[in-house]
C-alpha atoms as a PDB file:
ATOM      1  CA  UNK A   1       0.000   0.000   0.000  1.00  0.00           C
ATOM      2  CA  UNK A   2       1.224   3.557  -0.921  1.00  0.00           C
ATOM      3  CA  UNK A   3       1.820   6.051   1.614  1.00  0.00           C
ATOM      4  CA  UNK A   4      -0.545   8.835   1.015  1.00  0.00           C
ATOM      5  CA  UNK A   5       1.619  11.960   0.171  1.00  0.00           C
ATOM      6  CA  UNK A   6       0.713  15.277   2.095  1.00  0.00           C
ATOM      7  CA  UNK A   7      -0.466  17.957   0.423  1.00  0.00           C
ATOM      8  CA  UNK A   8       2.647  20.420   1.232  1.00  0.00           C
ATOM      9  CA  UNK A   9       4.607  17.657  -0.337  1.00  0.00           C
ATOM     10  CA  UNK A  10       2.547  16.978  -3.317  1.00  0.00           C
ATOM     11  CA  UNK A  11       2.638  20.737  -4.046  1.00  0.00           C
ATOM     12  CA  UNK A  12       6.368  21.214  -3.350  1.00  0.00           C
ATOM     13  CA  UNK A  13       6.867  18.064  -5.926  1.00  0.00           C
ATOM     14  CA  UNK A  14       4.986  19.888  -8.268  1.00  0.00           C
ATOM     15  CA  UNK A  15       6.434  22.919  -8.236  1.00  0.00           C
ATOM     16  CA  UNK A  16       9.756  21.156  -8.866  1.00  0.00           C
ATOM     17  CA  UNK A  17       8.437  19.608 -11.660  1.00  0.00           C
ATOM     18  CA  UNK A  18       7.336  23.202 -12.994  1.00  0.00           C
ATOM     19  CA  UNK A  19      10.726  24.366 -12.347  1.00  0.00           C
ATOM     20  CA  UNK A  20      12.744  21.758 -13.976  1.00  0.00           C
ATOM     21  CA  UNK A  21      10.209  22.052 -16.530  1.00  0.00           C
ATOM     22  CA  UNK A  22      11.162  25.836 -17.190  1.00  0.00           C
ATOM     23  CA  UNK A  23      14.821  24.704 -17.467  1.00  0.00           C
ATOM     24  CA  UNK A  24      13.914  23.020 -20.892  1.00  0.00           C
ATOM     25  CA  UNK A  25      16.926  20.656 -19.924  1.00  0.00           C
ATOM     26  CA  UNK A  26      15.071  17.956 -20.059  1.00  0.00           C
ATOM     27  CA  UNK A  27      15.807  14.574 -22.780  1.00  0.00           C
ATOM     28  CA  UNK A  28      12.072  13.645 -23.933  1.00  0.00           C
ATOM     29  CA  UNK A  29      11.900  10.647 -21.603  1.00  0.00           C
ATOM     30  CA  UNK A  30      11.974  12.753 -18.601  1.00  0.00           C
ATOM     31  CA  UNK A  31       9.800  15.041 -19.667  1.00  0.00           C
ATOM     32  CA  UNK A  32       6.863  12.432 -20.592  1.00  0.00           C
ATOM     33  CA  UNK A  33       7.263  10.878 -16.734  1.00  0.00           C
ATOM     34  CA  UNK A  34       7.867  14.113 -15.185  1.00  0.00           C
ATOM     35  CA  UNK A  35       4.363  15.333 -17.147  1.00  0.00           C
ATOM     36  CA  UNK A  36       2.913  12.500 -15.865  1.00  0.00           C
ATOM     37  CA  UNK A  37       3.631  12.365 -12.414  1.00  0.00           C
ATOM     38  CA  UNK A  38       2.710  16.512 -12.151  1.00  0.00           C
ATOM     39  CA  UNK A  39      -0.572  15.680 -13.507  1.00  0.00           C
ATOM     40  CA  UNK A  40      -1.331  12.381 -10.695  1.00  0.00           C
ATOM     41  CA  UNK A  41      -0.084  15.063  -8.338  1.00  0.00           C
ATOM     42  CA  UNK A  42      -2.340  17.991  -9.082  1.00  0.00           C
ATOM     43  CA  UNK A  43      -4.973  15.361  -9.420  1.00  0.00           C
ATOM     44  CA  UNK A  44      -4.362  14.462  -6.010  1.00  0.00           C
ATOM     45  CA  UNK A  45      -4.207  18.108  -4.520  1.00  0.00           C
ATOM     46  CA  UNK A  46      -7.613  18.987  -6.462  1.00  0.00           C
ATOM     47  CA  UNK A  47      -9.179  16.056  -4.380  1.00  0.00           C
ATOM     48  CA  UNK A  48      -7.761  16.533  -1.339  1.00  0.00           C
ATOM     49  CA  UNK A  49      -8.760  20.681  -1.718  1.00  0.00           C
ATOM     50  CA  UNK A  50     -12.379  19.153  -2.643  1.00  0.00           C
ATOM     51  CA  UNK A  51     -12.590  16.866   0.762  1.00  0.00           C
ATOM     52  CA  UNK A  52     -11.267  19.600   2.476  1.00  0.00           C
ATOM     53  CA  UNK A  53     -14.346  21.924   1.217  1.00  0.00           C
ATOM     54  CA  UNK A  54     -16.332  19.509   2.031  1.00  0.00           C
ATOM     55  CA  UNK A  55     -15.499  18.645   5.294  1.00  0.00           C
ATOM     56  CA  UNK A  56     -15.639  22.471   6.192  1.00  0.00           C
ATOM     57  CA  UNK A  57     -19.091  22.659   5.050  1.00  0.00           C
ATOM     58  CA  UNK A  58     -20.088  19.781   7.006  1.00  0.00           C
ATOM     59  CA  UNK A  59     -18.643  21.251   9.965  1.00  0.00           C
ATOM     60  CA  UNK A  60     -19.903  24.835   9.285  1.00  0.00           C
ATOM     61  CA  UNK A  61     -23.377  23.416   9.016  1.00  0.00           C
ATOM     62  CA  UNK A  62     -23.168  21.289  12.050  1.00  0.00           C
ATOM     63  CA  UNK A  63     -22.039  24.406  14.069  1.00  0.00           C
ATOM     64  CA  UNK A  64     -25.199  26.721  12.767  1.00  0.00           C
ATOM     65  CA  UNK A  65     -27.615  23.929  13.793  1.00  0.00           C
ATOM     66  CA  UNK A  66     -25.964  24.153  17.170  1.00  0.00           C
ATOM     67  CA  UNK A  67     -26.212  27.649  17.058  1.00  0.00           C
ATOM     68  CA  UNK A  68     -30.139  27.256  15.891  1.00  0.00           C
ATOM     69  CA  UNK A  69     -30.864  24.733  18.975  1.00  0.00           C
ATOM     70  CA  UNK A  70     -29.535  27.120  21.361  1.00  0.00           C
ATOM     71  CA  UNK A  71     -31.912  30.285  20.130  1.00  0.00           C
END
């Protein structure tokens, strides 16, 4: 089983993707993995941004019916 990256990590990978990406020293095989991997990563962040809205909501919601049952 994988270890589940953080999302600090997964956006400090990424940005060291970007950068090595903006050296334009890269031999085509490194570029296709290096493409790939950025794109599993931002996948990844957009999810974990996505749980992370939800799970705010959930709590948000959960605190104004407390709020409700005490007025």
């Amino acid at each position: 089983m994988k270890k589940e990256i953080k999302f600090s990590e997964a956006f400090k990978e990424l940005k060291a993707i970007i950068d090595s990406l903006e050296e334009e020293s890269l031999d085509v095989d490194e570029l296709t993995i290096k493409v790939e991997r950025a794109l599993k990563l931002i996948k990844m962040c957009k999810e974990k941004i996505e749980k992370t809205e939800l799970e705010v909501k959930r709590i948000l919601k959960k605190f104004e019916e407390e709020e409700d049952e005490e007025s």
